[in-house]
N, C-alpha and C. Protein backbone atom coordinates (compact mmCIF):
# COMPACT_ATOMS: atom_id res chain seq x y z
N UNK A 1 7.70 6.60 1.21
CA UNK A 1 6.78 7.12 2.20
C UNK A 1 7.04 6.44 3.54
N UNK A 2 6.57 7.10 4.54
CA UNK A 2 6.99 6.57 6.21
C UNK A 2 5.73 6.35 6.93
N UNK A 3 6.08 5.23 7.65
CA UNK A 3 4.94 4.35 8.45
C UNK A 3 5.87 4.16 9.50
N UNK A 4 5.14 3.93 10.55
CA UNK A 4 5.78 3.62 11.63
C UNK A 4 6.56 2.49 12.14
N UNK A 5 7.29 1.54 12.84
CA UNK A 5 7.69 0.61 12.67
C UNK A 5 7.14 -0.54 13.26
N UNK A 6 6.22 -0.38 13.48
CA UNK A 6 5.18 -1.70 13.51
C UNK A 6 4.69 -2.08 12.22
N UNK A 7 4.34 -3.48 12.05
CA UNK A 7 3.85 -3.47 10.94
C UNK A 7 2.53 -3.11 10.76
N UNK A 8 2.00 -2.48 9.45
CA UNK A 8 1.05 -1.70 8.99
C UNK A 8 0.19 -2.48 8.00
N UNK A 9 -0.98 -2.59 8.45
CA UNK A 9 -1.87 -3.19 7.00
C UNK A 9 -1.90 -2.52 5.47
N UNK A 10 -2.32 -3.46 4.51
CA UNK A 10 -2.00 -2.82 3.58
C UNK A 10 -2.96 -2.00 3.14
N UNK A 11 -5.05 -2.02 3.25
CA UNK A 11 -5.22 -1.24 3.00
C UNK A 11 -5.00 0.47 4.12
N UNK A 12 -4.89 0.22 5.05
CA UNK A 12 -4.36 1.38 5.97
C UNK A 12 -2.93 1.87 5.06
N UNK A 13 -2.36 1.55 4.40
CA UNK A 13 -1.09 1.94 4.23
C UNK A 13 -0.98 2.87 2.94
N UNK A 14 -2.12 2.44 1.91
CA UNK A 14 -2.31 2.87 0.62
C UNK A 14 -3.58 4.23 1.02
N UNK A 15 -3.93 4.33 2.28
CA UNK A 15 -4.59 5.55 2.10
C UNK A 15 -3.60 6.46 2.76
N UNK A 16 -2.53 5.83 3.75
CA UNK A 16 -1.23 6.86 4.52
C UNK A 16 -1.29 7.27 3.28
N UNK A 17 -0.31 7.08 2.18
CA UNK A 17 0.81 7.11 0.88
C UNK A 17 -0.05 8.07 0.29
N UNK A 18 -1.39 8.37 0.35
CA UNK A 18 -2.52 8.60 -0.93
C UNK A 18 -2.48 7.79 -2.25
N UNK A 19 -2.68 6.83 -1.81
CA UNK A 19 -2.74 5.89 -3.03
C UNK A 19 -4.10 5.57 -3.25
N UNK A 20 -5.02 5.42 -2.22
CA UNK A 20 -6.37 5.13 -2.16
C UNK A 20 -6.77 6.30 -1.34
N UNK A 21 -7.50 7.46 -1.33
CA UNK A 21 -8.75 8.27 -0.46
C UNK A 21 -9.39 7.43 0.73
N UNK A 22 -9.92 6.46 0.34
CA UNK A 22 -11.03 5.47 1.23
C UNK A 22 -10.56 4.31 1.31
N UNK A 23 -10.97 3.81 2.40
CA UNK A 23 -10.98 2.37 2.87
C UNK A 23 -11.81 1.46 1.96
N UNK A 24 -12.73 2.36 0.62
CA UNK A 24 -13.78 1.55 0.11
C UNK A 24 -12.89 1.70 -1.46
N UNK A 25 -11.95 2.76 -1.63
CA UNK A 25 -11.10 2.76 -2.70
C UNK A 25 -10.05 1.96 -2.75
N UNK A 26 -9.74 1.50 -1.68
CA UNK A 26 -8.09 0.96 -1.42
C UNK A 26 -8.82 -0.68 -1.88
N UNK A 27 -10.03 -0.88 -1.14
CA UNK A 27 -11.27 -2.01 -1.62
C UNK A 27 -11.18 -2.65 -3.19
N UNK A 28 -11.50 -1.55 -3.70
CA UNK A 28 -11.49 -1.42 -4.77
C UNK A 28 -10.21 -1.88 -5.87
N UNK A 29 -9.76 -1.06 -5.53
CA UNK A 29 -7.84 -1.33 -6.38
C UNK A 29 -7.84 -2.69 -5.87
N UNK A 30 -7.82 -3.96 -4.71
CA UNK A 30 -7.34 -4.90 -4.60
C UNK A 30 -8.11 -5.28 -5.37
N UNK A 31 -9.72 -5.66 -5.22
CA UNK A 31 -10.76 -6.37 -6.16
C UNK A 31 -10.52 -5.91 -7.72
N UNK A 32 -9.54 -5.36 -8.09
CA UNK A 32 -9.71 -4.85 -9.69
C UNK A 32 -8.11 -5.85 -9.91
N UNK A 33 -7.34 -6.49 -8.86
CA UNK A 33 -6.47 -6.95 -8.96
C UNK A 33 -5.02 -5.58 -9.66
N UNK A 34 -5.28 -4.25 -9.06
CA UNK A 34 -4.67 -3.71 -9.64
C UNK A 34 -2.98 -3.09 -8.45
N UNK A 35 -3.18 -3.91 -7.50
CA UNK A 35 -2.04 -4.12 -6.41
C UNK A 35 -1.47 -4.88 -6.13
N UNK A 36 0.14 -4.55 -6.85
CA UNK A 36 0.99 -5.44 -6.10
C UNK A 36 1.99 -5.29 -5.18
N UNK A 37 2.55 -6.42 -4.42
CA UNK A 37 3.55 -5.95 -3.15
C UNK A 37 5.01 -6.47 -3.41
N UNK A 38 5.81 -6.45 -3.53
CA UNK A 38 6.97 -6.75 -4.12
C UNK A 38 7.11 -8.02 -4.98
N UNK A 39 6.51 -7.14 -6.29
CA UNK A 39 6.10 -7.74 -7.38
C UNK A 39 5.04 -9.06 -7.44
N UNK A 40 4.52 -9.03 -6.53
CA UNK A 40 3.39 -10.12 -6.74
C UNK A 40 1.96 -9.66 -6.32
N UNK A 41 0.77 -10.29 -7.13
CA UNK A 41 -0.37 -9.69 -6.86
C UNK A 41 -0.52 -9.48 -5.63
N UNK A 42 -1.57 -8.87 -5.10
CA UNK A 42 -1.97 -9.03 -3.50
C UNK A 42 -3.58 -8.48 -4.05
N UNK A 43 -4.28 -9.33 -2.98
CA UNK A 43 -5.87 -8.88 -2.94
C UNK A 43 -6.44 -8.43 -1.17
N UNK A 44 -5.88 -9.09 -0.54
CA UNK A 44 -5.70 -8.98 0.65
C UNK A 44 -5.57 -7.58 1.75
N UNK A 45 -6.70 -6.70 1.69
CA UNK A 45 -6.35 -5.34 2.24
C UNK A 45 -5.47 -5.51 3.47
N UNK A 46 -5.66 -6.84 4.34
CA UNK A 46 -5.43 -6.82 5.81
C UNK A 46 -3.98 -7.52 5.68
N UNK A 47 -3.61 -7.55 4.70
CA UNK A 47 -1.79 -8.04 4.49
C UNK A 47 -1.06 -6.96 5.33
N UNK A 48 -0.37 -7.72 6.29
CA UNK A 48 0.35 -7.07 7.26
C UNK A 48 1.95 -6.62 6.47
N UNK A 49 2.13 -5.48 6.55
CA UNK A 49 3.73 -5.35 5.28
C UNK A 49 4.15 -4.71 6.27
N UNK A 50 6.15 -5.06 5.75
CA UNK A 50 6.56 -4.81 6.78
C UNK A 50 7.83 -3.74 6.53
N UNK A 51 8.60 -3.34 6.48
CA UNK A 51 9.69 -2.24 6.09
C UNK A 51 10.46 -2.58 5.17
N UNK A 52 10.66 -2.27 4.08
CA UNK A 52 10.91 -2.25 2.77
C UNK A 52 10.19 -3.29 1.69
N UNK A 53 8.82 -3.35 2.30
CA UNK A 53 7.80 -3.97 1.38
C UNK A 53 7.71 -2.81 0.18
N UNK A 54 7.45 -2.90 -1.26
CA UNK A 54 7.59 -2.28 -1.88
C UNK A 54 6.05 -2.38 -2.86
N UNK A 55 5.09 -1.24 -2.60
CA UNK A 55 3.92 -1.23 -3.13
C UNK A 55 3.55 -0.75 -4.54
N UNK A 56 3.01 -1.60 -4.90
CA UNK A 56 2.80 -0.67 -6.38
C UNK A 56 1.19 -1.04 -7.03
N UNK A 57 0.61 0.54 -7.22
CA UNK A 57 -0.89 0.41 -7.23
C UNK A 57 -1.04 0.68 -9.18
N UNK A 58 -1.61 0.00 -10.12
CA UNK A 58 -1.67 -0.13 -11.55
C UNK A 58 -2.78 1.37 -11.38
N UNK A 59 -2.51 2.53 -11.48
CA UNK A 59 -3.45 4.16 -12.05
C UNK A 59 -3.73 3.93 -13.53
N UNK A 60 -4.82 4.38 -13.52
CA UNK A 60 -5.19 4.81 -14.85
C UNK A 60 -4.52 5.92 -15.54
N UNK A 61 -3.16 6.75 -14.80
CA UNK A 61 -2.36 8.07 -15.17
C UNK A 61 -1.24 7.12 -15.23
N UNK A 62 -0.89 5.56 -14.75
CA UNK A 62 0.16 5.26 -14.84
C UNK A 62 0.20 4.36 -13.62
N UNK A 63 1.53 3.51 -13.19
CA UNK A 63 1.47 2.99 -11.96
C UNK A 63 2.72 3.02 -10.95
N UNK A 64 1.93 3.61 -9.81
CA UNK A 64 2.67 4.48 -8.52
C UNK A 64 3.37 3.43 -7.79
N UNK A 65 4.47 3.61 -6.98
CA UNK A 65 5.17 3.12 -6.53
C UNK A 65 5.14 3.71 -4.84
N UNK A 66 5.14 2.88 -3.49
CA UNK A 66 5.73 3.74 -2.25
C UNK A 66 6.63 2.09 -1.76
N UNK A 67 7.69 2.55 -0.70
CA UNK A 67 7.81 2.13 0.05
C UNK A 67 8.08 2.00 1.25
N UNK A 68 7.62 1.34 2.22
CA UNK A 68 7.64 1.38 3.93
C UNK A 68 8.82 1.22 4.44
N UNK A 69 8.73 2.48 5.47
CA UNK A 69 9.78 3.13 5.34
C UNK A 69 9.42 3.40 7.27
N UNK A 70 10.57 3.31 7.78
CA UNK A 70 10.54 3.25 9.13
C UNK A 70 10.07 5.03 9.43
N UNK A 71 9.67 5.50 10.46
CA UNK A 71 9.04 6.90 10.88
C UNK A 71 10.16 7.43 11.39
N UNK A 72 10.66 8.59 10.86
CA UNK A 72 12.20 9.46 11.70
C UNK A 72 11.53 10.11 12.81
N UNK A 73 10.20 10.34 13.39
CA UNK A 73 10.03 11.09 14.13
C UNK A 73 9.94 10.28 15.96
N UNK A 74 11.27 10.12 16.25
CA UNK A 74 11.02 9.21 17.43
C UNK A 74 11.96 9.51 18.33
């Protein structure tokens, strides 16, 4: 998925991707400890990630993968 090339917070980043709907879901997934960022926990919504940080949110259908990815539209 593509974010721009500034760096991007992480819960802002998991509602870009649709990984979280809400700012109170993305909340959520960290407090359930069910997010990690290239392979290590993260709880931290306001973790600044940066281009080829590699996200991965634990679903109850399974667990999703994105990664930040510079914006082609420039």
């Amino acid at each position: 998925m593509s974010t721009r090339d500034d760096p991007i917070r992480l819960g802002q980043f998991l509602k870009l991707v649709g990984l979280a709907e809400t700012g109170g879901q993305a909340r959520a997934l960290l407090d359930d400890d069910a997010v990690t960022v290239n392979g290590e926990p993260e709880t931290r919504r306001g973790r600044q990630l940066q281009v080829g940080d590699v996200v991965e949110v634990d679903l109850p259908g399974g667990p999703l993968q994105a990664v930040v990815e510079l914006d082609d539209e420039d």
